[in-house]
N, C-alpha and C. Protein backbone atom coordinates (compact mmCIF):
# COMPACT_ATOMS: atom_id res chain seq x y z
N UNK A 1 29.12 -61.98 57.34
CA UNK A 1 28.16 -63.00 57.72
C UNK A 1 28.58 -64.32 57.08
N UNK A 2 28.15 -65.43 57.71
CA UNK A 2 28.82 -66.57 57.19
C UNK A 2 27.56 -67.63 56.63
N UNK A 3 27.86 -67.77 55.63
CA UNK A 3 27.22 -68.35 54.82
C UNK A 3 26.33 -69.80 55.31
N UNK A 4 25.36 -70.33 55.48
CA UNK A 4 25.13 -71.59 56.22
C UNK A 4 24.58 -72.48 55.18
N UNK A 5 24.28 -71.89 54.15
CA UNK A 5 23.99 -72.88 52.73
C UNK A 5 24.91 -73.69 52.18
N UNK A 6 25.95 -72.88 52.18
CA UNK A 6 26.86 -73.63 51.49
C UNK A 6 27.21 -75.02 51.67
N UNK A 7 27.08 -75.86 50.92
CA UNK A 7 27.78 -77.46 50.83
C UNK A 7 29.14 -77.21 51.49
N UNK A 8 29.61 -78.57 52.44
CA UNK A 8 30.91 -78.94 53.00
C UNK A 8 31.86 -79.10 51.92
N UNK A 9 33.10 -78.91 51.92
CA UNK A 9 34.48 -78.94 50.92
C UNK A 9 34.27 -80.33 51.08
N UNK A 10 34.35 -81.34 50.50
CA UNK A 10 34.83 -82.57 50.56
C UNK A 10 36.58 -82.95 50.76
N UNK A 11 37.21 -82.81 51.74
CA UNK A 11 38.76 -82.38 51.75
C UNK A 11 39.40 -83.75 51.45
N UNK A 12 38.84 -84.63 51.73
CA UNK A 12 39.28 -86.08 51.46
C UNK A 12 39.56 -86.49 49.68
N UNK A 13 40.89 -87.30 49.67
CA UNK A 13 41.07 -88.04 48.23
C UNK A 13 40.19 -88.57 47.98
N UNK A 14 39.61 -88.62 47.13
CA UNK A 14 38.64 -89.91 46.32
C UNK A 14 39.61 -90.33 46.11
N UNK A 15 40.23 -92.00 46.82
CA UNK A 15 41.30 -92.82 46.67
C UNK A 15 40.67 -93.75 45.37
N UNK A 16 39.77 -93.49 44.84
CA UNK A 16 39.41 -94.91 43.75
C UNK A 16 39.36 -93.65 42.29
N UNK A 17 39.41 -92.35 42.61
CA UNK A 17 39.66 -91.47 41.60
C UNK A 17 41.06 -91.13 41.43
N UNK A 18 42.15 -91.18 42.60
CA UNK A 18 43.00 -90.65 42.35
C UNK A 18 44.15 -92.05 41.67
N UNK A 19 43.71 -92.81 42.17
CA UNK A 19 44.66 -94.42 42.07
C UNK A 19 43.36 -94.95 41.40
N UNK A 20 43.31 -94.78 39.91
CA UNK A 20 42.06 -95.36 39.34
C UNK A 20 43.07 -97.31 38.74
N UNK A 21 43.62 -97.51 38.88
CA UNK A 21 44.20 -98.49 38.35
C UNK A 21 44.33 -99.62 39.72
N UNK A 22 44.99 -99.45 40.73
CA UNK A 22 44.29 -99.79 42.27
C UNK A 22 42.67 -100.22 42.27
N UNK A 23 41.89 -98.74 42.38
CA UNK A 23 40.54 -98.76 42.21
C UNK A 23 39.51 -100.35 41.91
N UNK A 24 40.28 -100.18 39.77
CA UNK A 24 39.84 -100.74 39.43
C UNK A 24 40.17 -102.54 39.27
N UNK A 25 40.89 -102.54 40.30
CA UNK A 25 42.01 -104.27 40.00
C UNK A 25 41.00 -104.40 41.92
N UNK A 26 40.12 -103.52 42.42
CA UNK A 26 39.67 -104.15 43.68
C UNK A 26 37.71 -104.39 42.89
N UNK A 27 37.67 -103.54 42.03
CA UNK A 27 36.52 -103.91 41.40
C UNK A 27 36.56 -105.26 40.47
N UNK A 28 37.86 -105.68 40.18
CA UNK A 28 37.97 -107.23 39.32
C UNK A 28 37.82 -108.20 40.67
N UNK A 29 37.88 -107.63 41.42
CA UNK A 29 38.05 -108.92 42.57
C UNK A 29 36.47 -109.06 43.03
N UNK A 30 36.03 -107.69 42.88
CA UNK A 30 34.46 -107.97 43.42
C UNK A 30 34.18 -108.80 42.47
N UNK A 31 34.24 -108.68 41.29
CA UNK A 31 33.58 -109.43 39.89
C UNK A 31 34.00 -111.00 39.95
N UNK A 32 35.00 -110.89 40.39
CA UNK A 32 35.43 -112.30 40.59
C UNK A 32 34.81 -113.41 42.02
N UNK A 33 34.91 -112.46 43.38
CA UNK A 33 34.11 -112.82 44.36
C UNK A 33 32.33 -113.27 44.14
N UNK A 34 31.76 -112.68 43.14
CA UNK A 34 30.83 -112.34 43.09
C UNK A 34 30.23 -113.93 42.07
N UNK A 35 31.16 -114.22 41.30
CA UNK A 35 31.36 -115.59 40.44
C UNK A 35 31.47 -116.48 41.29
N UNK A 36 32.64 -116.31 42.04
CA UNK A 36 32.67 -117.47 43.43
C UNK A 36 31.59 -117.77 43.97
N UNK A 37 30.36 -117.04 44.64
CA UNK A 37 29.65 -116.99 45.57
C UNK A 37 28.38 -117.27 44.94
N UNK A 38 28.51 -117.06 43.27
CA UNK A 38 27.65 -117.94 42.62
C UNK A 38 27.86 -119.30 42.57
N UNK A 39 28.96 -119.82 42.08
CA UNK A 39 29.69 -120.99 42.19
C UNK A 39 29.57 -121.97 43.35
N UNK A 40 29.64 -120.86 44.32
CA UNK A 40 29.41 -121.74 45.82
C UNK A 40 27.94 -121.98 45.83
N UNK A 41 27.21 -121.23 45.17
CA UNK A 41 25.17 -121.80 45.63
C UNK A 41 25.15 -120.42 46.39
N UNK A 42 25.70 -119.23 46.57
CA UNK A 42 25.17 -118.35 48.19
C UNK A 42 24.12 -117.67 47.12
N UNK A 43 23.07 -117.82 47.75
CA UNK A 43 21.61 -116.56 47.21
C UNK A 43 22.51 -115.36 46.63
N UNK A 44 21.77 -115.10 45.70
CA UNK A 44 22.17 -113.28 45.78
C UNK A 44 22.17 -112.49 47.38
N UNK A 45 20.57 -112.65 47.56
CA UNK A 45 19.95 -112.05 48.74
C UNK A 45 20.86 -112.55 50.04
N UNK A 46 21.73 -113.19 49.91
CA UNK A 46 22.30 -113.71 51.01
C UNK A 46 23.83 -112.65 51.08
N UNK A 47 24.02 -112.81 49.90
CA UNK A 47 25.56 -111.70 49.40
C UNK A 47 24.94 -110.46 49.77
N UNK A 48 23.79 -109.99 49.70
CA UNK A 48 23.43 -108.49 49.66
C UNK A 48 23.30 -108.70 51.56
N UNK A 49 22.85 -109.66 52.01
CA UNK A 49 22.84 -109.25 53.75
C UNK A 49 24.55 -108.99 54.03
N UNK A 50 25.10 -109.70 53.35
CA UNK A 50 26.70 -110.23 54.37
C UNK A 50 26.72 -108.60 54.00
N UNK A 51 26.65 -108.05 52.87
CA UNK A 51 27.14 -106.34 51.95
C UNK A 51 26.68 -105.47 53.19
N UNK A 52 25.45 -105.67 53.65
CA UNK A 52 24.76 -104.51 54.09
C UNK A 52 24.91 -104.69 55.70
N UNK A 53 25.81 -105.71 56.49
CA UNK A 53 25.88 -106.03 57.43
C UNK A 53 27.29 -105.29 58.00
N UNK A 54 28.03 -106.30 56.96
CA UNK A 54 29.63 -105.26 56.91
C UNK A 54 29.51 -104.38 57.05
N UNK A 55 28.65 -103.09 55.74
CA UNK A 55 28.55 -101.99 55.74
C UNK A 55 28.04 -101.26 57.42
N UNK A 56 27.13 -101.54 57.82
CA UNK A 56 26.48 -101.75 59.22
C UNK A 56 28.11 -101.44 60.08
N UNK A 57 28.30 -102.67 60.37
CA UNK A 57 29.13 -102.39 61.44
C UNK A 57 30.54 -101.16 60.88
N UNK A 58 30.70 -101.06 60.22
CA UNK A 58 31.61 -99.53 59.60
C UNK A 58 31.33 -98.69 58.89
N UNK A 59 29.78 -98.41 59.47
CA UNK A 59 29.09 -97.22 59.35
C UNK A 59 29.61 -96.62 58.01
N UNK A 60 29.52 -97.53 57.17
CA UNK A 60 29.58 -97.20 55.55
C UNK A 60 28.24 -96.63 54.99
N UNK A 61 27.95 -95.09 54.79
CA UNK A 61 26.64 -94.89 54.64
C UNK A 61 26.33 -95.55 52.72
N UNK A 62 27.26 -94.85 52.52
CA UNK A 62 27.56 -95.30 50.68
C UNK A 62 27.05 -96.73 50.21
N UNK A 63 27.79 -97.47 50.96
CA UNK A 63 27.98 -98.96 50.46
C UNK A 63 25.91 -99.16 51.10
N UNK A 64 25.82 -99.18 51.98
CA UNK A 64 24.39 -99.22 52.57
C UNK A 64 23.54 -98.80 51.82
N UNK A 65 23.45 -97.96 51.12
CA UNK A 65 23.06 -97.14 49.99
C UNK A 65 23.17 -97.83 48.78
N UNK A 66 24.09 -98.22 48.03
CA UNK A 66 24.06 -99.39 46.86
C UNK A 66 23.75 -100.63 47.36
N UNK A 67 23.89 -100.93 48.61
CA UNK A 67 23.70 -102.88 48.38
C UNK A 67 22.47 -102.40 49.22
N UNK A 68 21.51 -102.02 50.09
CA UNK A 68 19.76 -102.08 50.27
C UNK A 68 19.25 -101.84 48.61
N UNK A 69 19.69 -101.38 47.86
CA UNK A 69 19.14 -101.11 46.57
C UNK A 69 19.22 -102.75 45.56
N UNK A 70 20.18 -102.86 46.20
CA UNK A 70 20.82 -104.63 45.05
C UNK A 70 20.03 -105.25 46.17
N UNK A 71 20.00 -105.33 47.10
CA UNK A 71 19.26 -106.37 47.88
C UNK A 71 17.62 -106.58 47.78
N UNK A 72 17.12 -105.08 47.54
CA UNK A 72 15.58 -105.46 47.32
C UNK A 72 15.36 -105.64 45.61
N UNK A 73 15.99 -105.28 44.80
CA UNK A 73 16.06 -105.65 43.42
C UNK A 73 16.32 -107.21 43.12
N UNK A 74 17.14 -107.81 44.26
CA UNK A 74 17.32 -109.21 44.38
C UNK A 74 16.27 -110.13 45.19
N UNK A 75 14.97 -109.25 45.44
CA UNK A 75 14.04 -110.06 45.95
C UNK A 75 14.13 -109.63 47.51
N UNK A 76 14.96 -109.03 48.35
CA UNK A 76 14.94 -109.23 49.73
C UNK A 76 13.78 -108.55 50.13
N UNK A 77 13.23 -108.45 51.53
CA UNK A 77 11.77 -107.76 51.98
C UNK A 77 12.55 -106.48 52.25
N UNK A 78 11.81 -105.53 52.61
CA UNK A 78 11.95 -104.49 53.77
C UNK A 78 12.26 -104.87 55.18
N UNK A 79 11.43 -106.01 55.55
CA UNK A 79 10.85 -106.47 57.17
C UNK A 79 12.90 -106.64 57.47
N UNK A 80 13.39 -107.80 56.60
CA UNK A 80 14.88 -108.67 57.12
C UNK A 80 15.50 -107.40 57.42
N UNK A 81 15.82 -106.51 55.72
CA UNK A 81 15.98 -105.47 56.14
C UNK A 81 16.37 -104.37 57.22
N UNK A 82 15.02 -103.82 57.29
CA UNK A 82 14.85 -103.06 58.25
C UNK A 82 15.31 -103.53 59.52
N UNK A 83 15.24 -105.15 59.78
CA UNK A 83 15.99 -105.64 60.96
C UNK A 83 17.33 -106.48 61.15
N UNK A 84 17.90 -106.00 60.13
CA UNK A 84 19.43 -106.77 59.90
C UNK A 84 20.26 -106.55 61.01
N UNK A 85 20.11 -105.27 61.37
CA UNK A 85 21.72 -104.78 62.16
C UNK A 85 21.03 -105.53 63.42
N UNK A 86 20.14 -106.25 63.99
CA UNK A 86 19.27 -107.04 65.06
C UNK A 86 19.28 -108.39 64.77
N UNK A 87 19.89 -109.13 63.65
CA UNK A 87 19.73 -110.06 63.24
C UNK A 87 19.38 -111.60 64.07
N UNK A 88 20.41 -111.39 64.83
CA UNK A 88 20.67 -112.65 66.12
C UNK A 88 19.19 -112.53 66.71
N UNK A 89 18.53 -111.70 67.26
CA UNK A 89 17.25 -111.42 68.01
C UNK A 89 15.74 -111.57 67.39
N UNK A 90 16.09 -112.24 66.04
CA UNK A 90 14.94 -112.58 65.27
C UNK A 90 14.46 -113.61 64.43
N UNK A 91 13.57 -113.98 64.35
CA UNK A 91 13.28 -115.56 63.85
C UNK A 91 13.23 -115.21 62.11
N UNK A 92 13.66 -113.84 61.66
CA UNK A 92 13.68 -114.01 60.04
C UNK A 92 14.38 -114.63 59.21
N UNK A 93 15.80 -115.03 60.09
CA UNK A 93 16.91 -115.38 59.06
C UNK A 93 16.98 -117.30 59.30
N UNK A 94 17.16 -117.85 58.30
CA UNK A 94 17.58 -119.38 58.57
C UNK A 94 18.62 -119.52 59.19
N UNK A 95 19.27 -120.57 59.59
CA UNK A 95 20.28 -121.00 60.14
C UNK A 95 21.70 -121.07 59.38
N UNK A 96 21.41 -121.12 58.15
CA UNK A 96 22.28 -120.60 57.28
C UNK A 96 22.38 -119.12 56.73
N UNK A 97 21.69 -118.47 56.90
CA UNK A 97 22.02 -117.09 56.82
C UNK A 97 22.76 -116.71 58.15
N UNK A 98 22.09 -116.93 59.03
CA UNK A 98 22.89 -116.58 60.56
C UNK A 98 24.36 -116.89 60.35
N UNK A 99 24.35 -118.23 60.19
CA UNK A 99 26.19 -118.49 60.12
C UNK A 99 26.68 -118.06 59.04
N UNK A 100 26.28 -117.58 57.93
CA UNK A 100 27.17 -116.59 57.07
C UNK A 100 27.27 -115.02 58.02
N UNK A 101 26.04 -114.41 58.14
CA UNK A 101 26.56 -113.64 58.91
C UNK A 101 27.01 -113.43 60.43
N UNK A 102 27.29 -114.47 61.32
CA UNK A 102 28.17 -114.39 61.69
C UNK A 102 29.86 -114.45 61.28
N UNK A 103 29.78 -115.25 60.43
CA UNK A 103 31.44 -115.30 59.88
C UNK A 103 31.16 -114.20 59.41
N UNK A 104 30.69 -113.15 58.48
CA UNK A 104 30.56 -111.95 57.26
C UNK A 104 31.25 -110.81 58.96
N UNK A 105 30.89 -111.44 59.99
CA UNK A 105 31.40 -109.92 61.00
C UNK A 105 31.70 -110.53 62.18
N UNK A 106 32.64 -111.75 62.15
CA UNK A 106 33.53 -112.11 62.18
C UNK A 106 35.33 -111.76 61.57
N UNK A 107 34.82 -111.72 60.31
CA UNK A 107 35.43 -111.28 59.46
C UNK A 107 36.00 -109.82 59.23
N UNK A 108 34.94 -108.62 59.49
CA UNK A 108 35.10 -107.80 59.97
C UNK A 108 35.60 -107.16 61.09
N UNK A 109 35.68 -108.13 62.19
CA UNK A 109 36.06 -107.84 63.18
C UNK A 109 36.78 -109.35 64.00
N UNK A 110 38.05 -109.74 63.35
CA UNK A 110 38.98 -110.64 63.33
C UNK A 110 39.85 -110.18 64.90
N UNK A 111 39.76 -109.05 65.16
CA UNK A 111 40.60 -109.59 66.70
C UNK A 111 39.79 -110.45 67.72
N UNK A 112 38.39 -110.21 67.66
CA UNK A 112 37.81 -110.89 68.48
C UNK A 112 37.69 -112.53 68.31
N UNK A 113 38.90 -113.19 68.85
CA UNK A 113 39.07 -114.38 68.91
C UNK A 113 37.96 -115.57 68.94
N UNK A 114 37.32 -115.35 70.13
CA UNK A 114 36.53 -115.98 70.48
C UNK A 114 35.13 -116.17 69.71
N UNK A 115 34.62 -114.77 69.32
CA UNK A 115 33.58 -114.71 68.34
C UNK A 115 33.87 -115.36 66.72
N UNK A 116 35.37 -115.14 66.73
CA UNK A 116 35.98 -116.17 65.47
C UNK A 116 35.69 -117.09 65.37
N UNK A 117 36.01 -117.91 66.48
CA UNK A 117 35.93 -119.05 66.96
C UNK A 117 34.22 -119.84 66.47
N UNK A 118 33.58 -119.27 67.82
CA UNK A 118 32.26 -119.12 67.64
C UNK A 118 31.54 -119.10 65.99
N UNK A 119 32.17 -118.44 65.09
CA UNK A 119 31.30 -118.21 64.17
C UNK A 119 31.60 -119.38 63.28
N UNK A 120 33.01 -119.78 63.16
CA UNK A 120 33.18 -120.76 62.55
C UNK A 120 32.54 -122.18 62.60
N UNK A 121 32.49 -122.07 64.29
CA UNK A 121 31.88 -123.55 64.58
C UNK A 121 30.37 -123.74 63.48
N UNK A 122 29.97 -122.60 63.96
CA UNK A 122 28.20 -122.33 63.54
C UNK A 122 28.39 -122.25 61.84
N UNK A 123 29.46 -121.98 61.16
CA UNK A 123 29.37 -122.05 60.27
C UNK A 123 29.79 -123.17 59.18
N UNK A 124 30.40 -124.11 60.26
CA UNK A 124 30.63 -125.70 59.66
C UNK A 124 29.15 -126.40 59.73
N UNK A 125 28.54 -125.92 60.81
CA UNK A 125 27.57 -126.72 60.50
C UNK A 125 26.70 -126.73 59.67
N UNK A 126 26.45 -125.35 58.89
CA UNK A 126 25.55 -124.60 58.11
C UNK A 126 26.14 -124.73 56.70
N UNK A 127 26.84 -124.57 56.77
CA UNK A 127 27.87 -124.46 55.25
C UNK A 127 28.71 -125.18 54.56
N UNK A 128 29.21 -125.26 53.79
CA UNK A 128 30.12 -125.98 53.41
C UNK A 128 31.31 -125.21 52.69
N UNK A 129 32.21 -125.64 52.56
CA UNK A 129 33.79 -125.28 52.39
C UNK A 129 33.95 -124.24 51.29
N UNK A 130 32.98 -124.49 50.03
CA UNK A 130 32.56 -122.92 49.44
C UNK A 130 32.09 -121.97 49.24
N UNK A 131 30.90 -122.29 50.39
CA UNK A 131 30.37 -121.76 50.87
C UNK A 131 30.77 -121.01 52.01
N UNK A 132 31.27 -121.03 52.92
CA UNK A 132 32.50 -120.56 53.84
C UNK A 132 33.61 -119.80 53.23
N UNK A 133 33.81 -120.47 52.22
CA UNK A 133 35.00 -119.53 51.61
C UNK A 133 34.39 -118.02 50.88
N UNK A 134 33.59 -118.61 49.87
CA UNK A 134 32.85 -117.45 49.61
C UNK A 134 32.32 -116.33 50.58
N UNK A 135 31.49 -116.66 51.15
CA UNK A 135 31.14 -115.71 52.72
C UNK A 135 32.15 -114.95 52.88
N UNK A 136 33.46 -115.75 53.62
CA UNK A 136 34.56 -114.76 53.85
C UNK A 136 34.97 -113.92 52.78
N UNK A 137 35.31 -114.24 51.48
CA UNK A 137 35.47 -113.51 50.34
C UNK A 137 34.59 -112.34 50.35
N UNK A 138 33.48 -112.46 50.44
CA UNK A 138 32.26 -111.37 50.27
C UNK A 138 32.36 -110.79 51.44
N UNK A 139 32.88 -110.86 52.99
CA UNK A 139 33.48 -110.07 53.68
C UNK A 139 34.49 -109.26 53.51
N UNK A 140 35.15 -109.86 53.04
CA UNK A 140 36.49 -109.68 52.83
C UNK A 140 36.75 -108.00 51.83
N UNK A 141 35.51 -108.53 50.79
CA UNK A 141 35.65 -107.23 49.66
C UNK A 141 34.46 -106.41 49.75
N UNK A 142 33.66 -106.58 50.80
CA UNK A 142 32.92 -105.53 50.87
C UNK A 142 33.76 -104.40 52.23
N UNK A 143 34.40 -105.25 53.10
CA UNK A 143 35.15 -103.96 53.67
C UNK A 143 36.38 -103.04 53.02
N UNK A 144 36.95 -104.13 52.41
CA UNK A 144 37.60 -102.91 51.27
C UNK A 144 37.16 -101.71 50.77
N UNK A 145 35.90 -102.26 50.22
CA UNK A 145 35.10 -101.04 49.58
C UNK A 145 34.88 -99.90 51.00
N UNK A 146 34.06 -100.33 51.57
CA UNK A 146 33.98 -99.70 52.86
C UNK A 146 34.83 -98.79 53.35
N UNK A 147 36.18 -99.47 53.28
CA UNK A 147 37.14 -98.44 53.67
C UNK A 147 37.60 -97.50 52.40
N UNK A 148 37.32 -97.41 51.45
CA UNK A 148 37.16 -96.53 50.31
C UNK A 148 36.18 -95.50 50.19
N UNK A 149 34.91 -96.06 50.86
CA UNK A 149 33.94 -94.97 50.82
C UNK A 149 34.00 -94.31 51.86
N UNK A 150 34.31 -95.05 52.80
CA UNK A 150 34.61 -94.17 54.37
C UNK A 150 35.77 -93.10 54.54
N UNK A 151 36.94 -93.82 54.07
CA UNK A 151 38.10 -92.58 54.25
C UNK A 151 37.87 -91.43 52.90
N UNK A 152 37.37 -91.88 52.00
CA UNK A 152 36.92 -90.78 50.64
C UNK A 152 36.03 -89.81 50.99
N UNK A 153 34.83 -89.96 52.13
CA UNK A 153 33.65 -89.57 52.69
C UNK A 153 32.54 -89.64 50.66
N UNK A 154 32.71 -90.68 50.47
CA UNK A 154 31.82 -90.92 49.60
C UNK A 154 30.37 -90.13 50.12
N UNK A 155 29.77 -89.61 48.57
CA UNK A 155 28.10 -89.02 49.66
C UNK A 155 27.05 -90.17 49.15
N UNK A 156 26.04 -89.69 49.88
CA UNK A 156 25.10 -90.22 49.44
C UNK A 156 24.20 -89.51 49.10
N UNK A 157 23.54 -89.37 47.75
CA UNK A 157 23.10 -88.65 47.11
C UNK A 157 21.77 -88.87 47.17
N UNK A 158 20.60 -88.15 47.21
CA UNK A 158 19.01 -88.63 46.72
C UNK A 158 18.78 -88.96 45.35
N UNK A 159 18.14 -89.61 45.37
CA UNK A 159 17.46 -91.35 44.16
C UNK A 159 16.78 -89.82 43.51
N UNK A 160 16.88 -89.67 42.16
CA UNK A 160 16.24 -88.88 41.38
C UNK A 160 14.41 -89.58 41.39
């Protein structure tokens, strides 16, 4: 008889356990991004949408899982939240959140020329040059992570 309790093998490397020196030189960059994007003026709550947006579109359950936790600890509602991955279709976000996250998945999704295009425009008008830079930065290293928790099959564990 075959067992149906049993937990899945996790068959995947933990690539940030096995290359802990890698790992940890992409966690100096978050630390460093994270200075930038202070530097630039971006909200916390604004870094935690671009986090949980990225995560969104590459179905990063992990990363979704730590940054909704940093995002409501940083003040964000439930309501934005709960309606992020809808963002464009709702009057919650300012005009400057919109054009970060459009560039934040833009960024994520760089073949699409035109939406490049598009996001940038919207994001000159909204932003400014370190602000823009930052954004992309905070794109930039939250899909990293992403692709760490995704090809690792990172779990997600229940909140004691």
């Amino acid at each position: 008889m075959i067992d149906t309790t049993a937990q899945p093998v996790n068959r995947r490397v933990l690539i940030d356990k096995q290359s802990p020196k890698a790992y940890h030189a992409l966690v100096e960059t978050a630390d460093a991004v994270r200075t930038v994007a202070a530097e630039a003026g971006l909200d916390r709550r604004l870094v935690e949408l671009i986090n949980l947006r990225v995560s969104q579109i590459n179905g990063c359950a992990y990363c979704l899982n730590v940054h909704t936790r940093a995002a409501l600890r940083a003040g964000e509602t439930t309501q934005r939240l709960g309606v992020l991955a809808a963002w464009r279709d709702t009057e919650l976000f300012t005009e400057q959140e919109r054009a970060a996250l459009a560039l934040a998945e833009a960024t994520t999704e760089p073949a699409d020329a035109a939406a490049q295009e598009s996001a940038y425009d919207s994001a000159r008008r909204f932003l400014d040059d370190d602000e823009i830079s930052a954004v992309i930065w905070v794109a930039i290293t939250i899909n990293a992570f992403n692709r760490v928790s995704v090809l690792s099959k990172h779990r997600v564990r229940r909140n004691p």
